[in-house]
N, C-alpha and C. Protein backbone atom coordinates (compact mmCIF):
# COMPACT_ATOMS: atom_id res chain seq x y z
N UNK A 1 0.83 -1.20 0.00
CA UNK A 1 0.00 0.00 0.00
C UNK A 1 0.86 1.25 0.00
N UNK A 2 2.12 1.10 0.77
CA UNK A 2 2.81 2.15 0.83
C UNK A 2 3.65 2.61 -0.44
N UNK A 3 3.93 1.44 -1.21
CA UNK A 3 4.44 1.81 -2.81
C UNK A 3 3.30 2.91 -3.64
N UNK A 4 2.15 2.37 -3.09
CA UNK A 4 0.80 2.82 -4.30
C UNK A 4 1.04 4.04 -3.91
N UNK A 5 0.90 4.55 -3.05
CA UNK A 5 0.95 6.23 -2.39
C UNK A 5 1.94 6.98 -2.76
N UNK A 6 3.54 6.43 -2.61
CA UNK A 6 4.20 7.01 -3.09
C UNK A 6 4.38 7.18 -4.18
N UNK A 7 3.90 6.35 -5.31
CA UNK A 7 3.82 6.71 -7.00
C UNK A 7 2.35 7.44 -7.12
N UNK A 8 1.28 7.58 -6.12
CA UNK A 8 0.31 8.70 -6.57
C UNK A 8 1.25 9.62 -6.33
N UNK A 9 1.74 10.28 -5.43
CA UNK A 9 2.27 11.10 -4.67
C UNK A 9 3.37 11.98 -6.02
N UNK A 10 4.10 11.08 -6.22
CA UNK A 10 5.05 11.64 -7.40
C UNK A 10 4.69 11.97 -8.62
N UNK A 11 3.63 11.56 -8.52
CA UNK A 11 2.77 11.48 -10.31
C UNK A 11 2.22 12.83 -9.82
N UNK A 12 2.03 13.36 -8.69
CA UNK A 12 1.05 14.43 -8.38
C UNK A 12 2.05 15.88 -8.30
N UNK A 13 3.05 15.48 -7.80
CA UNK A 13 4.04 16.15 -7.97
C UNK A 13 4.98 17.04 -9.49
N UNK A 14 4.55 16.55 -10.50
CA UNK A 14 5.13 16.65 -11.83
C UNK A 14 4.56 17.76 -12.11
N UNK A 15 5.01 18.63 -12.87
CA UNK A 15 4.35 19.77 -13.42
C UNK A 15 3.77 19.54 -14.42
N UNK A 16 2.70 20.55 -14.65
CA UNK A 16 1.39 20.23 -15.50
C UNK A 16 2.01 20.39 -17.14
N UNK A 17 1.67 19.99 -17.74
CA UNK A 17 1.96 20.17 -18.72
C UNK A 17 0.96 20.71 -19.73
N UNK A 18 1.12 21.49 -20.46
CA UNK A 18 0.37 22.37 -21.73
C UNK A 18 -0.46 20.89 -22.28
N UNK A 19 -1.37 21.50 -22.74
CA UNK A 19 -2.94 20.42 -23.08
C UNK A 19 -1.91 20.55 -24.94
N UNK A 20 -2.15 19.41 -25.46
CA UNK A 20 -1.58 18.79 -26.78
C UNK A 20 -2.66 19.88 -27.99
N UNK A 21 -2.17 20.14 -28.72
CA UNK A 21 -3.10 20.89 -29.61
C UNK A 21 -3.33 20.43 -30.45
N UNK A 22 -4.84 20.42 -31.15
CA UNK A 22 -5.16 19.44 -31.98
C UNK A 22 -4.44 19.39 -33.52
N UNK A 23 -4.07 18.39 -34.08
CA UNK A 23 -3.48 18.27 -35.51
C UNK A 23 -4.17 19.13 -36.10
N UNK A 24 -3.45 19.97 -37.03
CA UNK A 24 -4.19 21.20 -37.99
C UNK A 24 -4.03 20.06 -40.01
N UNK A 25 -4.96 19.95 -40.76
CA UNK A 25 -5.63 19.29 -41.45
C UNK A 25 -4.39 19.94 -42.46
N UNK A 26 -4.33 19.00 -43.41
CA UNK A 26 -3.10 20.12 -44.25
C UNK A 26 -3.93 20.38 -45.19
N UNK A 27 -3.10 21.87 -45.91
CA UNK A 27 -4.08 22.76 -46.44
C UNK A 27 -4.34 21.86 -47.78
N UNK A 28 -5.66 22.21 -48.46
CA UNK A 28 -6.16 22.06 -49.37
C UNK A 28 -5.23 22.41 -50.69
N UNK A 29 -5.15 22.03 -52.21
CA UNK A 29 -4.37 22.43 -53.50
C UNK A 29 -5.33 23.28 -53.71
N UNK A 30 -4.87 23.86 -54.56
CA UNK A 30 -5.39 25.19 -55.04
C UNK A 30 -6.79 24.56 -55.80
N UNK A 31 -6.98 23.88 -56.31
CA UNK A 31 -7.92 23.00 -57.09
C UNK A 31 -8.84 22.89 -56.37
N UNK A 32 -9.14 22.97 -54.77
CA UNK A 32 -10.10 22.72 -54.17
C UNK A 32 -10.24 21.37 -54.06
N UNK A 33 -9.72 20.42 -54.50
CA UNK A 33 -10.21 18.78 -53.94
C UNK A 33 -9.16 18.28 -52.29
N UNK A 34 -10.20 17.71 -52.27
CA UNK A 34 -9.80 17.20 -50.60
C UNK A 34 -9.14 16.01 -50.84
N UNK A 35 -8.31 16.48 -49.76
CA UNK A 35 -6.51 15.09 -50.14
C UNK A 35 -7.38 13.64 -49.55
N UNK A 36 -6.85 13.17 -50.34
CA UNK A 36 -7.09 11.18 -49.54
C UNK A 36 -6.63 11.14 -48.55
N UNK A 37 -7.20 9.88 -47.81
CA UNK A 37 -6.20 9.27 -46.69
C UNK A 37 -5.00 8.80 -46.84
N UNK A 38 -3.75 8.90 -46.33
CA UNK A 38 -2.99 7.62 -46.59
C UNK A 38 -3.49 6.20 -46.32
N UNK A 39 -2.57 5.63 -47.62
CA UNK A 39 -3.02 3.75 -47.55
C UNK A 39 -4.18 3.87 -48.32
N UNK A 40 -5.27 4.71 -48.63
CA UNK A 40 -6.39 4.35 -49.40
C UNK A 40 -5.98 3.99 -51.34
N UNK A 41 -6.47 3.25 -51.88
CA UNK A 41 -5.72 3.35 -52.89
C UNK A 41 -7.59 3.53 -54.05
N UNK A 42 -7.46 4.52 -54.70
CA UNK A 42 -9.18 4.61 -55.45
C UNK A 42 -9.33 3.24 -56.23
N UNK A 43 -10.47 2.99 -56.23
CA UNK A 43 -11.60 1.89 -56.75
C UNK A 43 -11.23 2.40 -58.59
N UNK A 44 -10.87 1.41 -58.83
CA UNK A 44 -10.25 1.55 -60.53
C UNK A 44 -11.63 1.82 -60.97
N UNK A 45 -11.79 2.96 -62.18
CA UNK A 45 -13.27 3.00 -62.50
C UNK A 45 -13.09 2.04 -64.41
N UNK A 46 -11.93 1.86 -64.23
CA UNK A 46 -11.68 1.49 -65.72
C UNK A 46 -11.67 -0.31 -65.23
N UNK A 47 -12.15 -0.86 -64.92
CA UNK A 47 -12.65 -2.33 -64.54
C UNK A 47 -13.46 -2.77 -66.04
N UNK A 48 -12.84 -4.11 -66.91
CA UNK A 48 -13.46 -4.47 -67.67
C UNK A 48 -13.33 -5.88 -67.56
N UNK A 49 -14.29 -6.42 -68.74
CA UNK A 49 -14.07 -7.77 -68.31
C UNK A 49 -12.83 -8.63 -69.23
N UNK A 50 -12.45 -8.05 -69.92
CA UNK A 50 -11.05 -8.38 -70.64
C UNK A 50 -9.67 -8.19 -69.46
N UNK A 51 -9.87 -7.44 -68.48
CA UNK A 51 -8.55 -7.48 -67.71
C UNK A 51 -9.15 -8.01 -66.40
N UNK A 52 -10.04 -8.83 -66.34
CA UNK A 52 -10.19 -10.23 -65.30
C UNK A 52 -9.56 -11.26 -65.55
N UNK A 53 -8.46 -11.57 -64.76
CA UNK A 53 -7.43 -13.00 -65.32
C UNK A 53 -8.02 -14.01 -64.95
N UNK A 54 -8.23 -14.55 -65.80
CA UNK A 54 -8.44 -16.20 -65.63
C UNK A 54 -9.52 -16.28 -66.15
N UNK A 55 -10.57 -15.02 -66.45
CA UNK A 55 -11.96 -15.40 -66.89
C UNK A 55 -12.14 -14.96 -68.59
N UNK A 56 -13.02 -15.84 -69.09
CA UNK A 56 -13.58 -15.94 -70.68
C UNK A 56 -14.85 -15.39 -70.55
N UNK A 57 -15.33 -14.60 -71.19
CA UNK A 57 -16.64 -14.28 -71.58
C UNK A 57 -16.98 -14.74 -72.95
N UNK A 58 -16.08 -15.63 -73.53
CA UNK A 58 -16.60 -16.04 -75.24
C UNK A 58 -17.93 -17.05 -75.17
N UNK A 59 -18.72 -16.83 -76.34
CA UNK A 59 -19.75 -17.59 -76.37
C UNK A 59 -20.70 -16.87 -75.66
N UNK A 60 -20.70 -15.79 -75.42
CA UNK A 60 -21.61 -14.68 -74.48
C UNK A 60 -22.33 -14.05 -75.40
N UNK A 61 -23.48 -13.64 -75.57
CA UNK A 61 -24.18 -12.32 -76.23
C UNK A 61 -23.33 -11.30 -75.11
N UNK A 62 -23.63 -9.98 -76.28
CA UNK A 62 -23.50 -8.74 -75.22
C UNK A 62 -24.15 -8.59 -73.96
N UNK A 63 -25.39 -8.97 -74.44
CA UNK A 63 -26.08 -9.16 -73.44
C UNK A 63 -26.43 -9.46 -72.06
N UNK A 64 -25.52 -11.29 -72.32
CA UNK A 64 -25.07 -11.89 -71.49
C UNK A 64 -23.76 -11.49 -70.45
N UNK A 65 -23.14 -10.67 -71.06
CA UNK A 65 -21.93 -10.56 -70.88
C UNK A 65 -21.83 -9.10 -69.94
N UNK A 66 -22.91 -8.46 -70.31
CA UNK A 66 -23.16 -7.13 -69.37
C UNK A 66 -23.74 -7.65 -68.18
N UNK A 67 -24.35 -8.47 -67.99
CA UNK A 67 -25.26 -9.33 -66.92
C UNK A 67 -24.16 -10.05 -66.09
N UNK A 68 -23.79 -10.76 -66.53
CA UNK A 68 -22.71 -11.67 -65.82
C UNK A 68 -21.12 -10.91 -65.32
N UNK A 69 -20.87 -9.51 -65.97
CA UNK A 69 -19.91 -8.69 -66.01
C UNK A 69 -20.88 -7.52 -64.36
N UNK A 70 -21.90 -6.98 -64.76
CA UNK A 70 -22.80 -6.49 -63.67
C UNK A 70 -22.83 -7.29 -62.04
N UNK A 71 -23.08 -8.11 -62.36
CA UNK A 71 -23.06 -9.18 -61.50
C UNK A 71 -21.85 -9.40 -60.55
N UNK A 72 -21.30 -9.75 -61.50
CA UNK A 72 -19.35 -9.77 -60.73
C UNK A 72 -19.01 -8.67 -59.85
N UNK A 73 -19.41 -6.99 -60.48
CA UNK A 73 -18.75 -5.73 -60.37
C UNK A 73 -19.72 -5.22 -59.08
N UNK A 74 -20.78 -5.34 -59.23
CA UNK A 74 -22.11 -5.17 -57.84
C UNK A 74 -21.60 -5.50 -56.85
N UNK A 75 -21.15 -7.37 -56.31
CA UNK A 75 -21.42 -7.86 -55.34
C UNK A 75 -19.58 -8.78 -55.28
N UNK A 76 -19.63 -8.09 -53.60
CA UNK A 76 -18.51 -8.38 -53.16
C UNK A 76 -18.02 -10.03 -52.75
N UNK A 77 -16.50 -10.17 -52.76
CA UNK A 77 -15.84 -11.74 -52.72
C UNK A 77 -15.56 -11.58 -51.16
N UNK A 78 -16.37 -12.75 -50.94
CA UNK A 78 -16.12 -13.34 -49.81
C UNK A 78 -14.95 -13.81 -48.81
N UNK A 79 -13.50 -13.02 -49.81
CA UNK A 79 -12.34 -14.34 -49.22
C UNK A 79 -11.82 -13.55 -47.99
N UNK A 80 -12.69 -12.15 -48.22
CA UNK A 80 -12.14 -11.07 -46.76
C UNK A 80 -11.33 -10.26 -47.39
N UNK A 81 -11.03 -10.35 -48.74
CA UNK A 81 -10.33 -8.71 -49.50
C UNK A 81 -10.92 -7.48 -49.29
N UNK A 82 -12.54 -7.55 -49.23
CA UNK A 82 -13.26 -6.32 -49.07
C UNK A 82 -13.67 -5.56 -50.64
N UNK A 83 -13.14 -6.48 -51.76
CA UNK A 83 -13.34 -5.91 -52.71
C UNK A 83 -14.49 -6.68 -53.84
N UNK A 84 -15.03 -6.02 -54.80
CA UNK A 84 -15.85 -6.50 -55.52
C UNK A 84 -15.16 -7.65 -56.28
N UNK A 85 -15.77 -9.02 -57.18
CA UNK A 85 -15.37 -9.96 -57.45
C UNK A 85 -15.00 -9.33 -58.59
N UNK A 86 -15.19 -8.64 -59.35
CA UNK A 86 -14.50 -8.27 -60.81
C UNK A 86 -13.23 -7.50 -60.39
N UNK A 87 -13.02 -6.42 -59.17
CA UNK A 87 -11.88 -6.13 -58.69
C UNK A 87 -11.13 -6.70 -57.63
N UNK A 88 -11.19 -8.07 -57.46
CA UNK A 88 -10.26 -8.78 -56.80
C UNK A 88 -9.84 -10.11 -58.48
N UNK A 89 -11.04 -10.02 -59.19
CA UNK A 89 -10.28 -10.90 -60.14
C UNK A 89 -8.76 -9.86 -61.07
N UNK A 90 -9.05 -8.74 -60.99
CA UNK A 90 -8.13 -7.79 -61.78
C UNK A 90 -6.63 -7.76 -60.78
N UNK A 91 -6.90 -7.58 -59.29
CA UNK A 91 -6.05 -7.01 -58.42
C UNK A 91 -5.37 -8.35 -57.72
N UNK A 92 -5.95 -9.27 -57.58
CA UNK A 92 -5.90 -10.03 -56.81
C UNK A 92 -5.91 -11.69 -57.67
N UNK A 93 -5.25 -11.90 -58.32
CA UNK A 93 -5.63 -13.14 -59.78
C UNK A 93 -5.32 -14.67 -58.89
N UNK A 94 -4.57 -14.64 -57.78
CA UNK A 94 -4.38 -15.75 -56.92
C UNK A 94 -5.75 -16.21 -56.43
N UNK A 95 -6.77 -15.68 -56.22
CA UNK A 95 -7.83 -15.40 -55.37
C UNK A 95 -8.58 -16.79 -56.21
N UNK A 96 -8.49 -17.61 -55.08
CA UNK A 96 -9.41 -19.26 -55.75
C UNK A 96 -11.06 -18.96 -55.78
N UNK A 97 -11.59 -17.95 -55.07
CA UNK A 97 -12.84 -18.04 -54.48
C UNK A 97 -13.35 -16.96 -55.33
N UNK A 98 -12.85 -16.24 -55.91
CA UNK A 98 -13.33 -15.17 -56.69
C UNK A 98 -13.33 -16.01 -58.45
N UNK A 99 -12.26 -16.57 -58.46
CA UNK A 99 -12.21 -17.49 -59.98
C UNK A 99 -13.09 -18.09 -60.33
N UNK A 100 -13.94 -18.92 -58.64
CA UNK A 100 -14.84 -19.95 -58.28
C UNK A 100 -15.99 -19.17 -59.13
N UNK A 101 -16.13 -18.06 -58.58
CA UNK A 101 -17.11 -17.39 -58.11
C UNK A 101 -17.92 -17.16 -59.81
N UNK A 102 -16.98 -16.06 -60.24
CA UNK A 102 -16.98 -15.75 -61.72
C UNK A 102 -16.68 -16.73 -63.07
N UNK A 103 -16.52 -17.92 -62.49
CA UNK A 103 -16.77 -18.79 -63.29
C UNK A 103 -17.99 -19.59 -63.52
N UNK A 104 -18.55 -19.72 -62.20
CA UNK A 104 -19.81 -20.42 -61.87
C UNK A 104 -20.49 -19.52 -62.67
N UNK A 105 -20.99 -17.77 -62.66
CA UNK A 105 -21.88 -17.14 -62.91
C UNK A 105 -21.91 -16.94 -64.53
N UNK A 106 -20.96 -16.86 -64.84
CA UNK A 106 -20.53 -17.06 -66.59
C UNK A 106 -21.28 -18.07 -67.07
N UNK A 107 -20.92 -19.32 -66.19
CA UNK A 107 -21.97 -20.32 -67.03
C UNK A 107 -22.91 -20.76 -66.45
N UNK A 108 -23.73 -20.12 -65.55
CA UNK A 108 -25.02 -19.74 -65.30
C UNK A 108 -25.71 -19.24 -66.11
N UNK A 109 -25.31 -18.13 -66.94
CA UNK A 109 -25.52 -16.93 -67.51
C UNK A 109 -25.79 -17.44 -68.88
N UNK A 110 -24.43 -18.51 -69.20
CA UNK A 110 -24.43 -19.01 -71.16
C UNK A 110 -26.13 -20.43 -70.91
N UNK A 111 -26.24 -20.51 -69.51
CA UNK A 111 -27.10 -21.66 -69.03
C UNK A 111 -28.50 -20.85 -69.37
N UNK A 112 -28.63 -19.33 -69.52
CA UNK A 112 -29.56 -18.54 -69.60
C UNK A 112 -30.52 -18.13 -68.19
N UNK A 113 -30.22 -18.62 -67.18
CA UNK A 113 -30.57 -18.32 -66.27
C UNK A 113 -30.65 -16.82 -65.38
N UNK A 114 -31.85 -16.05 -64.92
CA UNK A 114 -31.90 -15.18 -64.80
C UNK A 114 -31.02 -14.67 -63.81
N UNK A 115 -31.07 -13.06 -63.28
CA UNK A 115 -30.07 -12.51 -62.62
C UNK A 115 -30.70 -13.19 -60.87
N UNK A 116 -31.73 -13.35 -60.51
CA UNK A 116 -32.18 -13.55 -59.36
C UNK A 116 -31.43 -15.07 -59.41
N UNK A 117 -31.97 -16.32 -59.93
CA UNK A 117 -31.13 -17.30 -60.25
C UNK A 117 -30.30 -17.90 -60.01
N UNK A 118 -29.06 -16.49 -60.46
CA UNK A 118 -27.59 -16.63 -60.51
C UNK A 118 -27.04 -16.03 -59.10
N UNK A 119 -27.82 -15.23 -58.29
CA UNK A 119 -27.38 -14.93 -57.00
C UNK A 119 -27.84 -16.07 -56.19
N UNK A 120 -28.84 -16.57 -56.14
CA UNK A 120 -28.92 -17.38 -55.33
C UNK A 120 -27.97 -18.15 -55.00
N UNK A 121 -27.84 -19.08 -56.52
CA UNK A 121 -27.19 -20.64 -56.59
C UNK A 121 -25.60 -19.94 -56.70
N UNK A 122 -24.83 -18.56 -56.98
CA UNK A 122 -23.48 -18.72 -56.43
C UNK A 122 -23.56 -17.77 -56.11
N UNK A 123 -24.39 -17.22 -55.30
CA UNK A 123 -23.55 -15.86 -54.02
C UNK A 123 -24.20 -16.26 -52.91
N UNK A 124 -25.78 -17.44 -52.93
CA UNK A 124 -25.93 -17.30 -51.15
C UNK A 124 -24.57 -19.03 -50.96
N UNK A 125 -25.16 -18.57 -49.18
CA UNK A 125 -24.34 -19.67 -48.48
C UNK A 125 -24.71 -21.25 -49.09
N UNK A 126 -23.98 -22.13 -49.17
CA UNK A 126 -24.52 -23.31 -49.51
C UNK A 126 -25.34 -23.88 -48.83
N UNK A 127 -25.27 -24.04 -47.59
CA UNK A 127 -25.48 -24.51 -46.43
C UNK A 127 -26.92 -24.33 -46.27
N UNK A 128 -27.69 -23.14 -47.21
CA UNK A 128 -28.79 -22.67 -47.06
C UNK A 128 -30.02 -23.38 -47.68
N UNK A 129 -29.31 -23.86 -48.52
CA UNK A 129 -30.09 -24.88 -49.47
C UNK A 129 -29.81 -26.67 -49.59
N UNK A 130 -29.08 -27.10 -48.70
CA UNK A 130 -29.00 -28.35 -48.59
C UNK A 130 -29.73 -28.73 -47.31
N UNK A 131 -30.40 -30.23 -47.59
CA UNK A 131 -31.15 -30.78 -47.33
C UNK A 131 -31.15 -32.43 -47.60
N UNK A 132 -30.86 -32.55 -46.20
CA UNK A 132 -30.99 -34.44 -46.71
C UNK A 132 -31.44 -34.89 -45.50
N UNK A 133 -31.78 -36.55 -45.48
CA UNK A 133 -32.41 -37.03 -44.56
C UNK A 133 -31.59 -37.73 -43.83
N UNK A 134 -31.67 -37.69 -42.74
CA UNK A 134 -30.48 -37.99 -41.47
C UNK A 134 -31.20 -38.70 -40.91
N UNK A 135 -31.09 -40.53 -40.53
CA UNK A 135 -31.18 -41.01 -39.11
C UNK A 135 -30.26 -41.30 -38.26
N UNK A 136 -30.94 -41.44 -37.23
CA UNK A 136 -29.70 -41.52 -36.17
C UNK A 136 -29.27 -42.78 -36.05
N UNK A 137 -29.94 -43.64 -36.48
CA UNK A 137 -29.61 -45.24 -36.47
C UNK A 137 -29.60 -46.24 -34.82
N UNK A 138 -28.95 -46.46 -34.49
CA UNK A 138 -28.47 -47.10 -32.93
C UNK A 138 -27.63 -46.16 -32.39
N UNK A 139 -27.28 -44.94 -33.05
CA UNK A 139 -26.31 -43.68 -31.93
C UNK A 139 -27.20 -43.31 -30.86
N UNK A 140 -26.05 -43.45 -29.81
CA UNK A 140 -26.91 -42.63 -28.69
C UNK A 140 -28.04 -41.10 -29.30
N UNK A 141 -28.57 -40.63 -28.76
CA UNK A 141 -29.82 -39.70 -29.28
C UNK A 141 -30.52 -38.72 -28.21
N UNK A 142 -30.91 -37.90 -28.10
CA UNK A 142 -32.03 -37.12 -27.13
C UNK A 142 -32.76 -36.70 -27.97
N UNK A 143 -34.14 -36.49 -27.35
CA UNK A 143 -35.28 -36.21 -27.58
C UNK A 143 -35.72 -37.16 -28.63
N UNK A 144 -37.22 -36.58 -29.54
CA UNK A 144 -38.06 -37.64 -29.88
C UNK A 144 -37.26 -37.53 -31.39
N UNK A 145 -37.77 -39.21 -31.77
CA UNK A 145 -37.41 -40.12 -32.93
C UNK A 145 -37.71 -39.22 -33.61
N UNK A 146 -39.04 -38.43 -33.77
CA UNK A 146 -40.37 -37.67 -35.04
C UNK A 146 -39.86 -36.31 -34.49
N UNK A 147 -39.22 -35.73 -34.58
CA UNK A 147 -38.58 -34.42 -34.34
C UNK A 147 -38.43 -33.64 -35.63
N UNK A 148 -38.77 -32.05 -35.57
CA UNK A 148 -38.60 -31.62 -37.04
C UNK A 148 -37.15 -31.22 -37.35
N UNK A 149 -36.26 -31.19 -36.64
CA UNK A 149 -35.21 -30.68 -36.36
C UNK A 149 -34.13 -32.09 -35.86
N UNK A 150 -33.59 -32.69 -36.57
CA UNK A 150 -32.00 -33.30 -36.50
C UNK A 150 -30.92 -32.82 -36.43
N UNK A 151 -30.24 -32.69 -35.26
CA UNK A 151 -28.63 -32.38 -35.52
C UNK A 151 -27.60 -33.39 -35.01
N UNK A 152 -26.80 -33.46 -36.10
CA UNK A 152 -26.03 -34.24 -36.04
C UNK A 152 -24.92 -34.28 -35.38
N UNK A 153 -23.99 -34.48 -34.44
CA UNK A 153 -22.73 -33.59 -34.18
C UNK A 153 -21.86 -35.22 -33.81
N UNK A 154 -20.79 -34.91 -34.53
CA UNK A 154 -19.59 -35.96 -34.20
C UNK A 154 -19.13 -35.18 -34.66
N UNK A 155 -17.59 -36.23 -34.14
CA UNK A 155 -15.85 -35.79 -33.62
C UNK A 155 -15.26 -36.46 -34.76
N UNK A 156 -14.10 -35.65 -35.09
CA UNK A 156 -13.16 -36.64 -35.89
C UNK A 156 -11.56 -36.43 -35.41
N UNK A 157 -11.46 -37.43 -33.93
CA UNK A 157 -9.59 -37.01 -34.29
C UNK A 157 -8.68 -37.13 -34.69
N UNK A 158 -8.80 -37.54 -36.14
CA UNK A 158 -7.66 -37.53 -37.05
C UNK A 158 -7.96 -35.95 -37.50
């Protein structure tokens, strides 16, 4: 207890020091536009579907190809880049889940399938739409046999 006192004691002792003044914003260019952040780097507005690596749009109507190109550029890749799937296929060409992604919808698209369709079956979760029939067999079990709800849960320790 007697340590604690003597470091309030000294801390109380110190002279005050001048309050920190707030960072002043650096000035504006003569142009009037407001500076970026550092680290931000701008959203390429020149995104096409010819400089997506790895992906073909041949065998596309225009049509098709604005749809399935729309599609990509709208809605963001899941792998945690933070970026849209047509700009992680440009920026990012390693990216397995974006290749996945924009490949599936391409031939969704040559499949003629509409834009509602094509979000479902490759942008929701999988998990959302599978469905199969599970018994429990002779495994231990709780609650009733006629239950609307099965869950399954085992271990694997390998």
């Amino acid at each position: 207890m007697a340590a604690l006192v003597a470091v309030a004691l000294s801390y109380a002792e110190e002279p005050a020091k001048a309050p920190a003044r707030p960072a002043q914003p650096p000035p504006q260019a003569a142009t009037g536009a407001t500076p970026k952040p550092a680290g931000v780097t701008p959203k390429p507005a020149d995104i096409t579907p010819d400089k997506m690596e790895g992906i073909s749009f041949e065998g596309l109507t225009d049509a098709q190809k604005g749809l399935a190109f729309s599609i990509l550029k709208e809605n963001r890749c899941d792998c945690g880049c933070g970026m849209t799937f047509a700009e992680c296929r440009v920026k990012d060409s390693k990216c397995r889940r974006s290749l996945a992604v924009a490949t599936q919808v391409i031939s969704l698209v040559k499949e003629g399938k509409s834009r509602d369709e094509i979000l479902k079956v490759a942008l929701s979760p999988s998990w959302k739409f599978v469905q199969f029939p599970l018994t429990a067999g002779d495994a231990p079990a709780l609650g009733p046999a006629d239950a609307k709800v099965t869950i399954l849960h085992y271990l694997d320790y390998q």
